[in-house]
N, C-alpha and C. Protein backbone atom coordinates (compact mmCIF):
# COMPACT_ATOMS: atom_id res chain seq x y z
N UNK A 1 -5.97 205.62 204.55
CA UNK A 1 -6.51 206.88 204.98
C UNK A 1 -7.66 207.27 204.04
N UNK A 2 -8.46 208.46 204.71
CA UNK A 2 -10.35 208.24 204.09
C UNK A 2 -10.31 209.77 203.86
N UNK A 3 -10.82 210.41 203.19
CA UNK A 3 -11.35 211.45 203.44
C UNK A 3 -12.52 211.81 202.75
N UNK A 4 -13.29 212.72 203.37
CA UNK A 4 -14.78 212.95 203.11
C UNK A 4 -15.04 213.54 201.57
N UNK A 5 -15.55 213.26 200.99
CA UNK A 5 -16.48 213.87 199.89
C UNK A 5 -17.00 215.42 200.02
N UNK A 6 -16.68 216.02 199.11
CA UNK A 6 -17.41 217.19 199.60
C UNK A 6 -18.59 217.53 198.84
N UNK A 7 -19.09 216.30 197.79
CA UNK A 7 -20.05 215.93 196.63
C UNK A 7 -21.05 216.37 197.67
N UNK A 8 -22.54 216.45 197.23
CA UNK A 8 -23.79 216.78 198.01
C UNK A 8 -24.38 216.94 196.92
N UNK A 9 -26.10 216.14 196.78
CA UNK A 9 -26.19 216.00 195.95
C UNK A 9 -27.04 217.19 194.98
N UNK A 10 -27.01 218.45 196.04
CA UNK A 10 -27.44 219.89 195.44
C UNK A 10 -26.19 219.91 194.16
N UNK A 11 -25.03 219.66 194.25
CA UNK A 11 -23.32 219.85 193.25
C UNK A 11 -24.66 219.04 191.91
N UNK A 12 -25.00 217.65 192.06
CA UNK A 12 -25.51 216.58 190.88
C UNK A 12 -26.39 216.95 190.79
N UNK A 13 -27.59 217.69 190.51
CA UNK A 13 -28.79 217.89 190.13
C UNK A 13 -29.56 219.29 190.56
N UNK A 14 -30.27 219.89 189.78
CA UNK A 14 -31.39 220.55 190.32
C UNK A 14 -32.71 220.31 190.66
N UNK A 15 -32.74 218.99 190.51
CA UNK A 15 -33.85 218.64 191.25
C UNK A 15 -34.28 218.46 192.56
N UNK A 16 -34.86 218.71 193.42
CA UNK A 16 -34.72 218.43 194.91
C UNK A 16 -34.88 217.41 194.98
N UNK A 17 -35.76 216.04 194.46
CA UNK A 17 -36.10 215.00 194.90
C UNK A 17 -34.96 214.05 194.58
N UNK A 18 -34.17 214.49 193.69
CA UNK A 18 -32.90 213.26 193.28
C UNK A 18 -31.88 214.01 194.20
N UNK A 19 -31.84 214.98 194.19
CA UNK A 19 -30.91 215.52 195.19
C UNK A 19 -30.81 215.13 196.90
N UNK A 20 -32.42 214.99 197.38
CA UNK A 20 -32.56 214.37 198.47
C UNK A 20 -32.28 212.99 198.68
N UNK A 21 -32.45 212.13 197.67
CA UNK A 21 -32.15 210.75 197.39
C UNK A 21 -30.63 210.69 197.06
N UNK A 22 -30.39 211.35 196.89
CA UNK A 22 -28.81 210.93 196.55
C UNK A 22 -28.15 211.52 198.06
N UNK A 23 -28.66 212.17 198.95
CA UNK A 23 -28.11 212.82 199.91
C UNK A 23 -27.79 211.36 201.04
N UNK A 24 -29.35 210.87 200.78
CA UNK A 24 -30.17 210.12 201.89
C UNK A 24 -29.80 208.57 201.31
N UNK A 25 -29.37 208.46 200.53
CA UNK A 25 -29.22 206.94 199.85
C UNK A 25 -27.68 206.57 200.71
N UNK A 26 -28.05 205.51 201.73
CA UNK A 26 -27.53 204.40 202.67
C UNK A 26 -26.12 203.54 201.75
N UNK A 27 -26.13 203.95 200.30
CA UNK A 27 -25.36 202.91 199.39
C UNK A 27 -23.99 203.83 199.09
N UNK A 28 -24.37 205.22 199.07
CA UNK A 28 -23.59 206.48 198.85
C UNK A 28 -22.90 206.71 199.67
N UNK A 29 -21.67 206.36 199.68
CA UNK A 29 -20.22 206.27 200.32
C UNK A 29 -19.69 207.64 200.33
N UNK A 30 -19.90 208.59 201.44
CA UNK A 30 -18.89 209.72 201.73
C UNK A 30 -17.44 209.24 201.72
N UNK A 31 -17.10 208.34 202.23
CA UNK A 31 -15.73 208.53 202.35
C UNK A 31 -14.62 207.77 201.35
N UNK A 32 -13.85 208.39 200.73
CA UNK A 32 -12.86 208.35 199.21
C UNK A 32 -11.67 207.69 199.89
N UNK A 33 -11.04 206.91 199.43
CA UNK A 33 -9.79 206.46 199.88
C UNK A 33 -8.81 207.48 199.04
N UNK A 34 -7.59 207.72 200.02
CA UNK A 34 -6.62 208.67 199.37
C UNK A 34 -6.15 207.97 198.43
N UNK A 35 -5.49 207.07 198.29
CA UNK A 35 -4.88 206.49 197.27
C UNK A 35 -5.75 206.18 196.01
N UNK A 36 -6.90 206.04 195.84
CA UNK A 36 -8.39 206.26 194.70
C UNK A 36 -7.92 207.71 194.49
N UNK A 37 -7.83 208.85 194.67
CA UNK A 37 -8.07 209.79 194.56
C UNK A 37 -6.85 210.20 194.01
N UNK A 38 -5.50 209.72 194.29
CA UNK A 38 -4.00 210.05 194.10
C UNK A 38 -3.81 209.19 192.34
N UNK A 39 -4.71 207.96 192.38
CA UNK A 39 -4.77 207.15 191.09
C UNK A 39 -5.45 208.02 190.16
N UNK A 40 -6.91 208.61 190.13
CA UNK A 40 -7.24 209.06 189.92
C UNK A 40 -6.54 210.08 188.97
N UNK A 41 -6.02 211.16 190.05
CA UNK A 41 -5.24 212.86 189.34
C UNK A 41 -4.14 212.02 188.49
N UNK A 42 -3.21 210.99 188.48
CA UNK A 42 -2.50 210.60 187.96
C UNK A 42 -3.09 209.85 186.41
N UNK A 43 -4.45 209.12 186.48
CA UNK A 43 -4.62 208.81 185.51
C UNK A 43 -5.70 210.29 184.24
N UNK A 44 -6.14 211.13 185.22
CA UNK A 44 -6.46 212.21 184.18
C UNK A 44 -5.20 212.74 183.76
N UNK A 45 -3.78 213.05 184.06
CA UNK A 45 -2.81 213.60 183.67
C UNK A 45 -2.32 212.56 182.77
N UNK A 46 -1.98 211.66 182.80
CA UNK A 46 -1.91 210.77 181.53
C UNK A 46 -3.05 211.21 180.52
N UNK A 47 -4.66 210.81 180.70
CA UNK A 47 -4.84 210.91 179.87
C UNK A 47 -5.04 212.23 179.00
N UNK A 48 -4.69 213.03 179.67
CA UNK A 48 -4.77 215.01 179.23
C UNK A 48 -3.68 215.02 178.27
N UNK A 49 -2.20 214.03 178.55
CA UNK A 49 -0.91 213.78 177.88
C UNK A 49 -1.11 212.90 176.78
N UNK A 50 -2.09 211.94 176.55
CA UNK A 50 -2.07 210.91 175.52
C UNK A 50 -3.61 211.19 174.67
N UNK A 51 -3.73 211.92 174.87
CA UNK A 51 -5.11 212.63 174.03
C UNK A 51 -5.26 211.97 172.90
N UNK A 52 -4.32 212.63 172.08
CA UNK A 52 -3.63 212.51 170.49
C UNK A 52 -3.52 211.31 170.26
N UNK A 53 -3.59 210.11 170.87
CA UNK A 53 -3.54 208.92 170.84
C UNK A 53 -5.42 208.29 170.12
N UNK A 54 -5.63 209.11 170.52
CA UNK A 54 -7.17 208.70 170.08
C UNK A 54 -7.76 209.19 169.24
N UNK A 55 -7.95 208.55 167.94
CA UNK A 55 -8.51 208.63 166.84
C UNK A 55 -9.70 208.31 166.58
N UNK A 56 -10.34 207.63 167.91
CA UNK A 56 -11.89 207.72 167.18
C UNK A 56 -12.89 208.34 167.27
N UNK A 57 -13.76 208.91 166.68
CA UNK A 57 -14.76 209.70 166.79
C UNK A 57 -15.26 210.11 168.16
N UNK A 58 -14.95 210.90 169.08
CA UNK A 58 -15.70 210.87 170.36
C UNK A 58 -16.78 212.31 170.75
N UNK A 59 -17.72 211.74 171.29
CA UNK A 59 -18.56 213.09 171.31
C UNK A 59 -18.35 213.45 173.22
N UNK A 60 -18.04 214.36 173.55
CA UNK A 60 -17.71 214.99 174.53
C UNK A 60 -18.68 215.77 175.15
N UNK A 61 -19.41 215.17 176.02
CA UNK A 61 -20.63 215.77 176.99
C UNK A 61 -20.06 216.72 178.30
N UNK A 62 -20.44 217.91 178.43
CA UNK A 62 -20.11 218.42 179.51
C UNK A 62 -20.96 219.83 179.85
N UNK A 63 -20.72 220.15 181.21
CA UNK A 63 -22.01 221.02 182.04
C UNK A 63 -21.10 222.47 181.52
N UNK A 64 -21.72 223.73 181.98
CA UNK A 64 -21.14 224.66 181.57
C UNK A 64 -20.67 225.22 182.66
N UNK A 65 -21.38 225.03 183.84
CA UNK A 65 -20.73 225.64 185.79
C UNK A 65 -21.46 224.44 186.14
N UNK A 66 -19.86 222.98 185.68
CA UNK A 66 -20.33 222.03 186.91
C UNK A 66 -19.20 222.13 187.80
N UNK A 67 -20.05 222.00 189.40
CA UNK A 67 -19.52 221.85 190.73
C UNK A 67 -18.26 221.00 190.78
N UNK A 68 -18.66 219.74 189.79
CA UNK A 68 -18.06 218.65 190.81
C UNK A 68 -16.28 218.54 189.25
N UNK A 69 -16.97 218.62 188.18
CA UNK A 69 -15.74 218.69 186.79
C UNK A 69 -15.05 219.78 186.72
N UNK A 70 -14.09 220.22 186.43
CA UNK A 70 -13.72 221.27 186.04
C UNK A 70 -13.73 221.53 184.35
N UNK A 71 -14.37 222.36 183.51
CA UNK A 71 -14.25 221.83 182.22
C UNK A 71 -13.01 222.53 181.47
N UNK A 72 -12.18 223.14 181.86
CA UNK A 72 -11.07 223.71 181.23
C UNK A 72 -10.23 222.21 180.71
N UNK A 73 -9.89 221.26 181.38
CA UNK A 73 -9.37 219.99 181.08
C UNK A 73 -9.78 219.61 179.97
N UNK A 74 -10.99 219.16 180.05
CA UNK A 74 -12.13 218.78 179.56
C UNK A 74 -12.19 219.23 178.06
N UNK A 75 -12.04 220.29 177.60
CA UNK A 75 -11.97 221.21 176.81
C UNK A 75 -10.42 221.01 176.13
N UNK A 76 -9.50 221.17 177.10
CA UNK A 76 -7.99 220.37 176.50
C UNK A 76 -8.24 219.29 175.84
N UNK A 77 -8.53 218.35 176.57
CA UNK A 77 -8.49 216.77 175.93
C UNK A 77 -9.12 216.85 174.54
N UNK A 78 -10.53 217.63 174.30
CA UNK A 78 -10.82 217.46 173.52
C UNK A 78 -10.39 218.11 172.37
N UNK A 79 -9.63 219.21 172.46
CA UNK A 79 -8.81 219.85 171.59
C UNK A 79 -7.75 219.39 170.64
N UNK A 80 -7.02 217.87 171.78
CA UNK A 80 -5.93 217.39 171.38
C UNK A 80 -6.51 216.02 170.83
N UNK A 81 -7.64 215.38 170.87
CA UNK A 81 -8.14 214.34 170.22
C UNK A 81 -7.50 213.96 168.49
N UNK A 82 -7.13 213.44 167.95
CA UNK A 82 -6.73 213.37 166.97
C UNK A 82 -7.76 212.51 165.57
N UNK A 83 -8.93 212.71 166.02
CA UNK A 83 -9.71 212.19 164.83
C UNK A 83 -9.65 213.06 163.79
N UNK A 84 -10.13 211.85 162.61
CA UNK A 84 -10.05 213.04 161.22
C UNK A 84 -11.20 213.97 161.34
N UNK A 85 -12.44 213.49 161.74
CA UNK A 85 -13.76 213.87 161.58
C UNK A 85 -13.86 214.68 162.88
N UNK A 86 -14.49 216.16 162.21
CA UNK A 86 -14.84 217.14 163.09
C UNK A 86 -16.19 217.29 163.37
């Protein structure tokens, strides 16, 4: 079973011209398999749970109102990271 994307590529960019190209690009697969998507929520909940497992230095990039991430998670994980270096 498939279901549609609700990505568009106004959510990825403010640019109009990458936005139109990403709309219009023939390679860009609307449709998600459920089970991709069920793997998926299962493997961010692991890794939201095994955070603390990771000790190495990681630098954490993220939007401040992105569409498509939610950054409250995002913000967890990195909370629970367990490197020495801040």
């Amino acid at each position: 079973m498939y279901v549609k994307s609700y990505v568009s590529g106004k959510m990825l960019t403010h640019d109009p011209m990458f936005s139109r190209s990403y709309d219009e690009d023939p390679l860009v697969s609307k449709q998600i398999a459920v089970n991709i998507l069920l793997d998926l929520f299962d493997v961010s909940a692991r890794l939201l749970a095994d955070a603390g497992a990771v000790v190495t230095p990681t630098l954490l990039l993220s939007a401040r109102a992105d569409w498509v991430g939610k950054n409250r998670p995002q913000r967890t994980f990195f909370e629970r990271l367990s490197s020495p270096l801040e």
